[in-house]
PDB file of N, CA and C in Angstrom:
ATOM      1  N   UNK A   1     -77.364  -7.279 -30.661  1.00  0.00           N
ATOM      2  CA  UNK A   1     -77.455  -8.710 -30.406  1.00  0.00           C
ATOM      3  C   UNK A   1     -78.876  -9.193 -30.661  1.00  0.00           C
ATOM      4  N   UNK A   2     -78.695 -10.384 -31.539  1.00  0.00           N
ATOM      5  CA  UNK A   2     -80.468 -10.870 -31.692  1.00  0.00           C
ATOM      6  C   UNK A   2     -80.650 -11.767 -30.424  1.00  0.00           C
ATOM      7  N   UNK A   3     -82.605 -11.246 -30.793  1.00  0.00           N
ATOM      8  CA  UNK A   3     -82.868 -11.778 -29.468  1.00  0.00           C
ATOM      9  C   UNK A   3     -82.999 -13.215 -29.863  1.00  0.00           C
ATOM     10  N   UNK A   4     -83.049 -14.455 -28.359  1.00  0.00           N
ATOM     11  CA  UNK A   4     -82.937 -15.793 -28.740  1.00  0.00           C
ATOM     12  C   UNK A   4     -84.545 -16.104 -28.136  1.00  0.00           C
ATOM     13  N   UNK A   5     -85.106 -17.075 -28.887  1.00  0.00           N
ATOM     14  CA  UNK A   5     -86.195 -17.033 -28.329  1.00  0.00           C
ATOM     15  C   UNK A   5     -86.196 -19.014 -28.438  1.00  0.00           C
ATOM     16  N   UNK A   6     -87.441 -19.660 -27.733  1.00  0.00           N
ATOM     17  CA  UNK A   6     -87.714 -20.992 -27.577  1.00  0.00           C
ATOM     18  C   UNK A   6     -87.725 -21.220 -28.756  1.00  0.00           C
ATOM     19  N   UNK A   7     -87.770 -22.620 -29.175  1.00  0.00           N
ATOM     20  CA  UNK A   7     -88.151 -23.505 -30.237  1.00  0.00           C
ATOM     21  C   UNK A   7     -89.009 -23.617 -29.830  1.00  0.00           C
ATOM     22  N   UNK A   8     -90.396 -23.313 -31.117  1.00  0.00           N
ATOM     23  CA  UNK A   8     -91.500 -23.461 -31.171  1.00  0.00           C
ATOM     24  C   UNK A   8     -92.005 -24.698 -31.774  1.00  0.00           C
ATOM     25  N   UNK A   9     -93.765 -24.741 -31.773  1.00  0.00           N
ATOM     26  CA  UNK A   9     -93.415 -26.655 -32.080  1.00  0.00           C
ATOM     27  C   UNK A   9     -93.593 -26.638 -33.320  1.00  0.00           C
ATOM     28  N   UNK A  10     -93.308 -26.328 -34.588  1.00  0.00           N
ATOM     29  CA  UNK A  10     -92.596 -26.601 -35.704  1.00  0.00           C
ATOM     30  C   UNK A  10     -91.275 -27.084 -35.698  1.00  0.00           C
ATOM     31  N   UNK A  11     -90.364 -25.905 -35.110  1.00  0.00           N
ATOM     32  CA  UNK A  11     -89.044 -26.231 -34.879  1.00  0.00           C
ATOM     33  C   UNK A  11     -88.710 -27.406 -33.978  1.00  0.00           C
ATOM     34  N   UNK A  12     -89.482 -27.538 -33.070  1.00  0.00           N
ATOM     35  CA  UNK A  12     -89.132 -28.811 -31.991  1.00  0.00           C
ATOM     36  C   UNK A  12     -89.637 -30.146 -32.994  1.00  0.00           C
ATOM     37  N   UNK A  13     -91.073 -30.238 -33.995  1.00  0.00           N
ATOM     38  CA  UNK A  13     -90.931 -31.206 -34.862  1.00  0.00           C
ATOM     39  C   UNK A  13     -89.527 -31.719 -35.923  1.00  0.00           C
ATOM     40  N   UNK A  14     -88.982 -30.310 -36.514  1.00  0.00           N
ATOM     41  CA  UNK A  14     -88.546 -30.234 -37.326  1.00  0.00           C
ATOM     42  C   UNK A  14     -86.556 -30.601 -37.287  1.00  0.00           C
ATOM     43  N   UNK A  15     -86.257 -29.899 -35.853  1.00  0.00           N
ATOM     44  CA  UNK A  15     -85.396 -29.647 -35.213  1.00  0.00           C
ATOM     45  C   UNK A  15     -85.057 -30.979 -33.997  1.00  0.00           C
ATOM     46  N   UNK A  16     -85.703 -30.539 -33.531  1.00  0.00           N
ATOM     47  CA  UNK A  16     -85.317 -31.249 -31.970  1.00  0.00           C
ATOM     48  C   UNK A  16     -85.932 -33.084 -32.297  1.00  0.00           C
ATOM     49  N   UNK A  17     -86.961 -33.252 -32.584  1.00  0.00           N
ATOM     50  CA  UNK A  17     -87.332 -34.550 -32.870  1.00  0.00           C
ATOM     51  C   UNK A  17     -85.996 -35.408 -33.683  1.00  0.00           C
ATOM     52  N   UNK A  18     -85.531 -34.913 -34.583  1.00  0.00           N
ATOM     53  CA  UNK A  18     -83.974 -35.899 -34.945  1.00  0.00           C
ATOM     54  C   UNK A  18     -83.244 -36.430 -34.088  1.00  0.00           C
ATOM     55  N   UNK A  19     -83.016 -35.345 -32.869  1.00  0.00           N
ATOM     56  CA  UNK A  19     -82.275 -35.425 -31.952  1.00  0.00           C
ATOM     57  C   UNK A  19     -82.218 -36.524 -30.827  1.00  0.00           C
ATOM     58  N   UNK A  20     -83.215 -36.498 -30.670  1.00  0.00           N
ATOM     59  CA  UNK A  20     -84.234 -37.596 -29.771  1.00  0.00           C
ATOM     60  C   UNK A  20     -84.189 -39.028 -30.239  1.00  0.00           C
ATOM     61  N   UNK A  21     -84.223 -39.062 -31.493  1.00  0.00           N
ATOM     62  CA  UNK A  21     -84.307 -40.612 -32.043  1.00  0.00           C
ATOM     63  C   UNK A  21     -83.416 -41.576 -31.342  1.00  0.00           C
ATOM     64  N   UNK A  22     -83.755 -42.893 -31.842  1.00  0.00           N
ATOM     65  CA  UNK A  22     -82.676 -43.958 -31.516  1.00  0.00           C
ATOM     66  C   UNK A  22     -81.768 -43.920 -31.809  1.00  0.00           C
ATOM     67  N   UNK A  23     -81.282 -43.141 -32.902  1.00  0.00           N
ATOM     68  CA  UNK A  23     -79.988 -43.476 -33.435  1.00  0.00           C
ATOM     69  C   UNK A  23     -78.616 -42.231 -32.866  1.00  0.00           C
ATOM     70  N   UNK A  24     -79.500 -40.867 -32.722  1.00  0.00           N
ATOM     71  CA  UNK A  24     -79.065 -40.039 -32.315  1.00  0.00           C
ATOM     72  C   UNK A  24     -78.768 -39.784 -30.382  1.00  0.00           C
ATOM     73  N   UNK A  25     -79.784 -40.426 -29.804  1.00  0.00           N
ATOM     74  CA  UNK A  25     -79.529 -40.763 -28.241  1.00  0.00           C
ATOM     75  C   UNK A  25     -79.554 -39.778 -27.317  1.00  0.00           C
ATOM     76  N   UNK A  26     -80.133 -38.406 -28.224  1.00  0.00           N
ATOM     77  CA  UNK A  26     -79.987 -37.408 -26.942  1.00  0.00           C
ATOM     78  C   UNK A  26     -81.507 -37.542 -25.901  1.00  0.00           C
ATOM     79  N   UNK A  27     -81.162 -37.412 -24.775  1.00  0.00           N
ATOM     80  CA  UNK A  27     -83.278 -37.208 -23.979  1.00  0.00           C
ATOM     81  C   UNK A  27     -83.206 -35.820 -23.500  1.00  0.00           C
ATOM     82  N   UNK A  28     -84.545 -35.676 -23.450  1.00  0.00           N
ATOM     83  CA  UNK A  28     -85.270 -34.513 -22.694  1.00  0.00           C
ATOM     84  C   UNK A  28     -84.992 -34.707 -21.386  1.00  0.00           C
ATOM     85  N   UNK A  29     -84.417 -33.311 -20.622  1.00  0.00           N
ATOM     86  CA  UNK A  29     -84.371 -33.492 -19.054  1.00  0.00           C
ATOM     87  C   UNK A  29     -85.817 -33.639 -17.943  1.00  0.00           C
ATOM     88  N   UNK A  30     -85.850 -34.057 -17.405  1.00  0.00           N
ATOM     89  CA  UNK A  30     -86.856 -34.350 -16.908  1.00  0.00           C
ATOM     90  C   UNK A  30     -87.285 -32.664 -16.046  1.00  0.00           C
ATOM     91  N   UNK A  31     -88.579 -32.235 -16.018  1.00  0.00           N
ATOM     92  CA  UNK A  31     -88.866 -30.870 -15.257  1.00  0.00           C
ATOM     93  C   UNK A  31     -88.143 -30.005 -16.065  1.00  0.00           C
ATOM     94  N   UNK A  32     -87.591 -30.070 -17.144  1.00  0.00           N
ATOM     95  CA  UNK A  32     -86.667 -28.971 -17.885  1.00  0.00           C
ATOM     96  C   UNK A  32     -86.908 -28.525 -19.253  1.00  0.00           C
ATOM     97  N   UNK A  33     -87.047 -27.753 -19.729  1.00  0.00           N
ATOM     98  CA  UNK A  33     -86.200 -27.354 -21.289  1.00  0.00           C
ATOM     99  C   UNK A  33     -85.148 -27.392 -21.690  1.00  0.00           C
ATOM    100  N   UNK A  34     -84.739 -28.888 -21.659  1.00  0.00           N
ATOM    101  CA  UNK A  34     -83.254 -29.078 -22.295  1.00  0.00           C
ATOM    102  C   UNK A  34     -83.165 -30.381 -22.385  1.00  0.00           C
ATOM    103  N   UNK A  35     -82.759 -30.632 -23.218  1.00  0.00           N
ATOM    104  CA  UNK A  35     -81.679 -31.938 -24.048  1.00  0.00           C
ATOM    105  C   UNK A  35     -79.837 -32.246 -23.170  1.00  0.00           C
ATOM    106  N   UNK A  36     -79.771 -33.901 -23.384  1.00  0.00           N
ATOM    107  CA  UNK A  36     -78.902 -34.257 -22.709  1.00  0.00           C
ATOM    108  C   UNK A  36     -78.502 -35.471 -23.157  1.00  0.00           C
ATOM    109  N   UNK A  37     -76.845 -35.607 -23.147  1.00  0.00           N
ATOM    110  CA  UNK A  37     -76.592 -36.532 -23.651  1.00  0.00           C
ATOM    111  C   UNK A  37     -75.524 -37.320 -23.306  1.00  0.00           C
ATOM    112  N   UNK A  38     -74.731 -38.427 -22.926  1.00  0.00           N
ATOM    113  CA  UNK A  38     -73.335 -39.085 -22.373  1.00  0.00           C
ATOM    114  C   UNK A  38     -72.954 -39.562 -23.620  1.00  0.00           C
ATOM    115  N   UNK A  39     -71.768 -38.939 -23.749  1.00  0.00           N
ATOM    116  CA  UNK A  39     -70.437 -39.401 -24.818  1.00  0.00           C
ATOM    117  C   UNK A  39     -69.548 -40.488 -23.690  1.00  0.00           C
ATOM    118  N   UNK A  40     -69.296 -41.492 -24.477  1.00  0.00           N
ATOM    119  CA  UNK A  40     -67.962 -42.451 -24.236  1.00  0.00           C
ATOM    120  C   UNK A  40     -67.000 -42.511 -24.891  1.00  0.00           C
ATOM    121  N   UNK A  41     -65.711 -42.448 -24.621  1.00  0.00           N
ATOM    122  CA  UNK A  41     -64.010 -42.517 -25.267  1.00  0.00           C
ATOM    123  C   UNK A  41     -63.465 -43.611 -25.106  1.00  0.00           C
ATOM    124  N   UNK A  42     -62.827 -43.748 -25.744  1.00  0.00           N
ATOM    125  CA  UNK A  42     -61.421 -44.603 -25.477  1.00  0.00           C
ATOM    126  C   UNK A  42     -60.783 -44.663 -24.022  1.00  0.00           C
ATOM    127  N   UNK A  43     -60.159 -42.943 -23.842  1.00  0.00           N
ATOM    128  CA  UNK A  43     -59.596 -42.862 -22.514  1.00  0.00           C
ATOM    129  C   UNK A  43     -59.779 -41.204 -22.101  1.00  0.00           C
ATOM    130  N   UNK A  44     -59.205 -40.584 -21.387  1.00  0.00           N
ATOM    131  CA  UNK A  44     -59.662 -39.376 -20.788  1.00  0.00           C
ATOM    132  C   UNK A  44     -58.676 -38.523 -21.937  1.00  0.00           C
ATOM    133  N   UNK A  45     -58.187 -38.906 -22.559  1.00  0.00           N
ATOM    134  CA  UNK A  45     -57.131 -37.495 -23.686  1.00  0.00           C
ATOM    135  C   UNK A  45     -58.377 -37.793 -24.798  1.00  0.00           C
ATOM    136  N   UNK A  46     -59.054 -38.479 -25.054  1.00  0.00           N
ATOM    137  CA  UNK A  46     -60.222 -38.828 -26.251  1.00  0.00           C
ATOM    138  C   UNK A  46     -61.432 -37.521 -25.722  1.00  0.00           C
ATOM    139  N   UNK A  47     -61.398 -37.826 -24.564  1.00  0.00           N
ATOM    140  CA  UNK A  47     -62.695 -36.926 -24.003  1.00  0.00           C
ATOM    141  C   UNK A  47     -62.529 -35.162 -23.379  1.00  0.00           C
ATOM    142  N   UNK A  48     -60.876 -35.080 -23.026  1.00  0.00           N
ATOM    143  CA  UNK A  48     -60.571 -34.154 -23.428  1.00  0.00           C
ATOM    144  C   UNK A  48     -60.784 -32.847 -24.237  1.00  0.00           C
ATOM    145  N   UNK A  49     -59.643 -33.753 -25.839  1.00  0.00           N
ATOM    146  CA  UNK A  49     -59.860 -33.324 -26.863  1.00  0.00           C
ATOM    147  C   UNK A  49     -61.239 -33.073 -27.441  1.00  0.00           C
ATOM    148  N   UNK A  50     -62.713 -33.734 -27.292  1.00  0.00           N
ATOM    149  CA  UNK A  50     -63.871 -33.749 -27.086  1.00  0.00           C
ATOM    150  C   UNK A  50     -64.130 -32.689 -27.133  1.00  0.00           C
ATOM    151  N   UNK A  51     -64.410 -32.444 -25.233  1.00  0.00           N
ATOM    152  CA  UNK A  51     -64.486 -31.043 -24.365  1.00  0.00           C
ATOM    153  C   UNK A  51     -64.146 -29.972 -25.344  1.00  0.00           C
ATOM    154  N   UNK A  52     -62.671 -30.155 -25.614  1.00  0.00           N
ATOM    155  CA  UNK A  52     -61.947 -28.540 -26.066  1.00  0.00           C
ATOM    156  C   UNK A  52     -62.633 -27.913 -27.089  1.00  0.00           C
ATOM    157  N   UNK A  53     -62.885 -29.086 -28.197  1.00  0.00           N
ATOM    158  CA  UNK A  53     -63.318 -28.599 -29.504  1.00  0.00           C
ATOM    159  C   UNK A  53     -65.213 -28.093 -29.393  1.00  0.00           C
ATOM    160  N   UNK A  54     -65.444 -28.707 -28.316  1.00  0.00           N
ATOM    161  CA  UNK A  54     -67.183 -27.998 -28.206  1.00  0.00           C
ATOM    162  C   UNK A  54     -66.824 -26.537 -27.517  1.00  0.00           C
ATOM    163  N   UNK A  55     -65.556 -26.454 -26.394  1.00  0.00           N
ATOM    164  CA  UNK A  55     -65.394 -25.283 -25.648  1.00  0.00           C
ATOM    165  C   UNK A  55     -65.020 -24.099 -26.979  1.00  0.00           C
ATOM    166  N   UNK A  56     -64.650 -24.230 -28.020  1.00  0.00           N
ATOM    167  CA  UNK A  56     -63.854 -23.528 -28.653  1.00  0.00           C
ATOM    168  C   UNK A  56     -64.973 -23.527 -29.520  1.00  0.00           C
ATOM    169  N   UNK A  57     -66.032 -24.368 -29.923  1.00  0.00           N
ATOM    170  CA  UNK A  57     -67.380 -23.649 -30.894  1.00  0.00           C
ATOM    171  C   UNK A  57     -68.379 -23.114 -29.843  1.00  0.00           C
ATOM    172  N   UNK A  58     -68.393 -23.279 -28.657  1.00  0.00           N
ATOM    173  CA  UNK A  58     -69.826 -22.841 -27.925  1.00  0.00           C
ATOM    174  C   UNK A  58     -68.879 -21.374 -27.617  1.00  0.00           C
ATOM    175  N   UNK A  59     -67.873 -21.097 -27.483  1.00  0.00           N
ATOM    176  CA  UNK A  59     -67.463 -19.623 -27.252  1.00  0.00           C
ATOM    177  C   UNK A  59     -67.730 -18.800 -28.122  1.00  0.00           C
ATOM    178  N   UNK A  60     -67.407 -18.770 -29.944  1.00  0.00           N
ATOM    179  CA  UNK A  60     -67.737 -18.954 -30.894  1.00  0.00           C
ATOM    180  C   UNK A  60     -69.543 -18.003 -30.933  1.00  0.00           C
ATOM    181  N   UNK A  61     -69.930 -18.951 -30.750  1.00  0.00           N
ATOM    182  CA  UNK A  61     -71.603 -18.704 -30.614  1.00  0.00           C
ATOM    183  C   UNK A  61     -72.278 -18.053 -29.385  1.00  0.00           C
ATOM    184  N   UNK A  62     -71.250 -17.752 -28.260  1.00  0.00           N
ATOM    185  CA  UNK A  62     -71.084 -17.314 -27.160  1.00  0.00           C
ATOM    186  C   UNK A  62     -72.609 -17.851 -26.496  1.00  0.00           C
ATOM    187  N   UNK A  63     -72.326 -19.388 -26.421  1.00  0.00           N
ATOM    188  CA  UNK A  63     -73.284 -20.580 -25.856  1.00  0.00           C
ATOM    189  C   UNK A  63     -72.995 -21.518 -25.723  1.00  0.00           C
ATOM    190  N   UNK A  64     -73.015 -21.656 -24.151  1.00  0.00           N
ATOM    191  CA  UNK A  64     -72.047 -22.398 -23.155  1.00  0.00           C
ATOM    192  C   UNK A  64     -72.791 -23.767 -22.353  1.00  0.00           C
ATOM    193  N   UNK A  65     -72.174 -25.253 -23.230  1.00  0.00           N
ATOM    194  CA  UNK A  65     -73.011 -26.021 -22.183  1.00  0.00           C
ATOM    195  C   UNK A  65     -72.759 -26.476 -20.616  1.00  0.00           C
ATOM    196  N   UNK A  66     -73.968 -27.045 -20.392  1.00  0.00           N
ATOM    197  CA  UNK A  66     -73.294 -27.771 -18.678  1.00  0.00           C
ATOM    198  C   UNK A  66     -72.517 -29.089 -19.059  1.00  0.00           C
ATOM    199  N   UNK A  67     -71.313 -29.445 -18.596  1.00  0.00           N
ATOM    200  CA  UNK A  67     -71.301 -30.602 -18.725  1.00  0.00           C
ATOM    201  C   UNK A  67     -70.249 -31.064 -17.481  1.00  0.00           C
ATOM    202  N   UNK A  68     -70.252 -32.817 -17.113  1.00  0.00           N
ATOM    203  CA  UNK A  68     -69.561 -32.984 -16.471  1.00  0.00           C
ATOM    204  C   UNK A  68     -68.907 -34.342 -17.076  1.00  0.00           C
ATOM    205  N   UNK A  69     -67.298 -34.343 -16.369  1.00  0.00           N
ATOM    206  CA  UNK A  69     -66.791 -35.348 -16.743  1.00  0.00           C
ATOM    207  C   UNK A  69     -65.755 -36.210 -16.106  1.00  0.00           C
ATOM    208  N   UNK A  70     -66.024 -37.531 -16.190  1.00  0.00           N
ATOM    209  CA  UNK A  70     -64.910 -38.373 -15.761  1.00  0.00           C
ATOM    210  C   UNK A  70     -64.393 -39.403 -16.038  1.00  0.00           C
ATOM    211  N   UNK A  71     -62.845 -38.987 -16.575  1.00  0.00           N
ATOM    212  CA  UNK A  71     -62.414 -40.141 -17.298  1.00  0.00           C
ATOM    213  C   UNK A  71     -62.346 -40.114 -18.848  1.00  0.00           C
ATOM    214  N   UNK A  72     -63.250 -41.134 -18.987  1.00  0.00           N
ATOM    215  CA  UNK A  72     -63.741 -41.139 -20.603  1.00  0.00           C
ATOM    216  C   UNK A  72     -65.429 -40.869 -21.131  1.00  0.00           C
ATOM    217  N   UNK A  73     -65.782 -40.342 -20.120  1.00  0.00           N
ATOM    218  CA  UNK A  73     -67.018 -40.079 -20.267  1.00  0.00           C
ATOM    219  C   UNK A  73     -67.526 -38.847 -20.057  1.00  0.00           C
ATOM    220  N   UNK A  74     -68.377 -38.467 -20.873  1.00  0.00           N
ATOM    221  CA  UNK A  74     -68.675 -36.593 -21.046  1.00  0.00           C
ATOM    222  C   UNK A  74     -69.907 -36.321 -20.958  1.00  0.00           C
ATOM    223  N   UNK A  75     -70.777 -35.947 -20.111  1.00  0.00           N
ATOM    224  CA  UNK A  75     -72.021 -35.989 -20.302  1.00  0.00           C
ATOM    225  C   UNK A  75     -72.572 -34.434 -20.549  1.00  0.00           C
ATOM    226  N   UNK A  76     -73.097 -33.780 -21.338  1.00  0.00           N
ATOM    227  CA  UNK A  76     -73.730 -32.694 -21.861  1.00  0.00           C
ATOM    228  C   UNK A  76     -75.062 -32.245 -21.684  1.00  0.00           C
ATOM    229  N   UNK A  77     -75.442 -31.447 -21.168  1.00  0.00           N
ATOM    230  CA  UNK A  77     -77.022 -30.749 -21.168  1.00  0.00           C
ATOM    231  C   UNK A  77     -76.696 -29.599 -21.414  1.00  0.00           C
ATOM    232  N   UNK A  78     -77.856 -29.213 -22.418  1.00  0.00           N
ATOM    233  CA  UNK A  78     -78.007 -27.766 -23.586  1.00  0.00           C
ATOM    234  C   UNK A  78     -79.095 -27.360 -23.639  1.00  0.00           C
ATOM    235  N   UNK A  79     -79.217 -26.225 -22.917  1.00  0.00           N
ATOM    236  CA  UNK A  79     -80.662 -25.178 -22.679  1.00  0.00           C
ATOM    237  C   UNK A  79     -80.247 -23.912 -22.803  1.00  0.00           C
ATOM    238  N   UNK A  80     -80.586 -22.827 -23.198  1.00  0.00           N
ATOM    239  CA  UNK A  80     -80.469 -21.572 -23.376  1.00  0.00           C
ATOM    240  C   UNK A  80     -81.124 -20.663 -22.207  1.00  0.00           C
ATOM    241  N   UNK A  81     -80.269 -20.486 -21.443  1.00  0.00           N
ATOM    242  CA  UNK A  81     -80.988 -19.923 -20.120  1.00  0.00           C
ATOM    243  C   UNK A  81     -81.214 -18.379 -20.661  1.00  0.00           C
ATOM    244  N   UNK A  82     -80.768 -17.864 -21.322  1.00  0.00           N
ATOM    245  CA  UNK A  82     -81.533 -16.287 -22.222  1.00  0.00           C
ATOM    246  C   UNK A  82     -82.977 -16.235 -22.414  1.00  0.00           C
ATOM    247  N   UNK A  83     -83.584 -17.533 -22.910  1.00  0.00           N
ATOM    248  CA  UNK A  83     -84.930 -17.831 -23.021  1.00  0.00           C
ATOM    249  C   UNK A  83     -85.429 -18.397 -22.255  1.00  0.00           C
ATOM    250  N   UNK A  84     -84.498 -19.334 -21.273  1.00  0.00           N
ATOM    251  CA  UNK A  84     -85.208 -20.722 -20.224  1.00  0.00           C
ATOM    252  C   UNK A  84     -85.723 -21.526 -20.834  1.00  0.00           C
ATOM    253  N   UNK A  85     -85.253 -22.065 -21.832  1.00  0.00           N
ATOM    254  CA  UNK A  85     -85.562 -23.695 -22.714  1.00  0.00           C
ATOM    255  C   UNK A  85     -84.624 -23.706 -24.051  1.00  0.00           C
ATOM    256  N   UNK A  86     -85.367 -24.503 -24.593  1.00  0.00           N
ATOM    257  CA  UNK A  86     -84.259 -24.988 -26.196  1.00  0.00           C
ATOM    258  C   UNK A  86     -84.950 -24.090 -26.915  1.00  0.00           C
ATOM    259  N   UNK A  87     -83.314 -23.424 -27.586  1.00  0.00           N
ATOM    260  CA  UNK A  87     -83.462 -22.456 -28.984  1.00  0.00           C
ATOM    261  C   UNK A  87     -82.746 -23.878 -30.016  1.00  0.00           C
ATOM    262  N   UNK A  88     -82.418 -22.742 -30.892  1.00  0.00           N
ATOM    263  CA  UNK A  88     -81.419 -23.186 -32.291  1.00  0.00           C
ATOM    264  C   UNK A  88     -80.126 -22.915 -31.704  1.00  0.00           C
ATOM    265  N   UNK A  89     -79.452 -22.800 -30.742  1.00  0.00           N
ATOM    266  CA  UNK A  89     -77.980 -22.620 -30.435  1.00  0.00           C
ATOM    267  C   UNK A  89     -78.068 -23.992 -29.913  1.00  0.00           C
ATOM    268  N   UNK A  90     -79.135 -24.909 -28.730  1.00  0.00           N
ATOM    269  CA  UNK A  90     -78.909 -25.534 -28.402  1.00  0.00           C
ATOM    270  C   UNK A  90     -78.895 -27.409 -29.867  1.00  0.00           C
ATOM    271  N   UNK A  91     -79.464 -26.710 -30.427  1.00  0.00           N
ATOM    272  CA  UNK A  91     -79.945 -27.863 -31.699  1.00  0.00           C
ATOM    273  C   UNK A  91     -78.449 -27.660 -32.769  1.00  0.00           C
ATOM    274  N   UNK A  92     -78.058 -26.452 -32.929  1.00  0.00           N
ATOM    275  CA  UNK A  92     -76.756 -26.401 -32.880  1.00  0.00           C
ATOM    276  C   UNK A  92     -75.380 -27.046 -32.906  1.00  0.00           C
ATOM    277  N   UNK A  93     -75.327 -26.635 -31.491  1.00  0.00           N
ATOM    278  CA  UNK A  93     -74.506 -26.929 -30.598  1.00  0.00           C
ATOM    279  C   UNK A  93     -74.312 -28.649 -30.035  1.00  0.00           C
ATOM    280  N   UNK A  94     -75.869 -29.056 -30.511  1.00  0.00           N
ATOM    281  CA  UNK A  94     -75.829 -30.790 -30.583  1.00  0.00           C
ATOM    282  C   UNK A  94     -75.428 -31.518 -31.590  1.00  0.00           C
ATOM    283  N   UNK A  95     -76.023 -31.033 -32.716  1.00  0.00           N
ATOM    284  CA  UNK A  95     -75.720 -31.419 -34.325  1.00  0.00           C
ATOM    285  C   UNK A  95     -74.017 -31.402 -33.993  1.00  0.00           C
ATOM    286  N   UNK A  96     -73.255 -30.525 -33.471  1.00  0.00           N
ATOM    287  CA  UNK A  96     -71.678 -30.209 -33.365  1.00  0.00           C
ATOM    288  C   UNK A  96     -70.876 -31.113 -32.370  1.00  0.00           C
ATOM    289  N   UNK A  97     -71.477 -31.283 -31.935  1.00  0.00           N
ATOM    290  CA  UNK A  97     -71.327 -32.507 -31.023  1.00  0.00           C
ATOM    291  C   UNK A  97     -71.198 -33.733 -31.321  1.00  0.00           C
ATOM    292  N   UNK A  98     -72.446 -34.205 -32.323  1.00  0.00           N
ATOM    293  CA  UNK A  98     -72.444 -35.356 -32.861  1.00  0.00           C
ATOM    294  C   UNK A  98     -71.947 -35.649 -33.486  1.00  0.00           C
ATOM    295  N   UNK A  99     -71.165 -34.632 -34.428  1.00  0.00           N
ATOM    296  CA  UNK A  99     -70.416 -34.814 -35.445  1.00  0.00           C
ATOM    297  C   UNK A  99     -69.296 -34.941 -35.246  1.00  0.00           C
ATOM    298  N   UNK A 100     -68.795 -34.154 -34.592  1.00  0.00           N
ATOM    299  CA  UNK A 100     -67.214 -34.159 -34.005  1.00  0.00           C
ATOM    300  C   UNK A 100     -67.152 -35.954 -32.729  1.00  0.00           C
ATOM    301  N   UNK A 101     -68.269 -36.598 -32.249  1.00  0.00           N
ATOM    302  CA  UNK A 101     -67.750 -37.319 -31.703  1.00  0.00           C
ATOM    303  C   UNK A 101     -67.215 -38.248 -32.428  1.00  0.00           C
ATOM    304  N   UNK A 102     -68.220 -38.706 -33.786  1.00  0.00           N
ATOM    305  CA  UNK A 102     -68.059 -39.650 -34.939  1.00  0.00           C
ATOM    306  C   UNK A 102     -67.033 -39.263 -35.221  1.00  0.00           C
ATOM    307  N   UNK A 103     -66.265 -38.461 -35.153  1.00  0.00           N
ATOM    308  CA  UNK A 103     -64.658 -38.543 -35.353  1.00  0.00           C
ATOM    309  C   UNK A 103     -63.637 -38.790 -34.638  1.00  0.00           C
ATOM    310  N   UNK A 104     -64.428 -39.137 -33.248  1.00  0.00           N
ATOM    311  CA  UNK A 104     -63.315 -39.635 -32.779  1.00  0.00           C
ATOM    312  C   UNK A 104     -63.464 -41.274 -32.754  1.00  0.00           C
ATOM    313  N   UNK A 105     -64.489 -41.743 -33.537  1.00  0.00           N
ATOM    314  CA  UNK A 105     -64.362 -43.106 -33.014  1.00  0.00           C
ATOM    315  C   UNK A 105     -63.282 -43.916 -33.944  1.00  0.00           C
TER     316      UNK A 105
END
């Protein structure tokens, strides 16, 4: 198994700074190494289906986010507790996110 290590600040320029933008909407947790973000649906089978398809790539990559949810709303935080901050699973695992939500709109 490779080892996972932090995003360093190349990668956090290169990587994580997209993420952050206006257009993209994820923030930094406050006191943390990790990124976070609230998805909105239609209705709770929108946010669901959501859930399943990140549960079924973060198993995949065997990298698992926190998230909680209610309703139509999904909120996500992604840190790599192997390292204790943001790797590339968590930059990842967001990029996969973002993409798959734009499909549900």
């Amino acid at each position: 198994m490779a080892t996972i290590s932090k995003l360093n600040q190349t990668e956090r320029d290169t990587l994580l700074s997209p993420l952050l933008s206006s257009s993209q909407k994820w923030d930094l947790v406050e006191n943390r190494d990790a990124i976070k973000k609230t998805f909105t649906f239609q209705n709770f089978n929108e946010a669901f289906g959501f859930m399943t398809r990140i549960a079924l790539k973060a198993d995949k990559m065997d990298h698992h986010p926190e998230w909680f949810n209610v309703y139509n709303r999904v909120e996500i935080t992604l840190s790599t507790h192997d390292c204790q901050g943001l790797s590339s699973r968590d930059i990842e695992l967001a990029n996969f996110c973002d993409s798959i939500a734009g499909s549900n709109k």
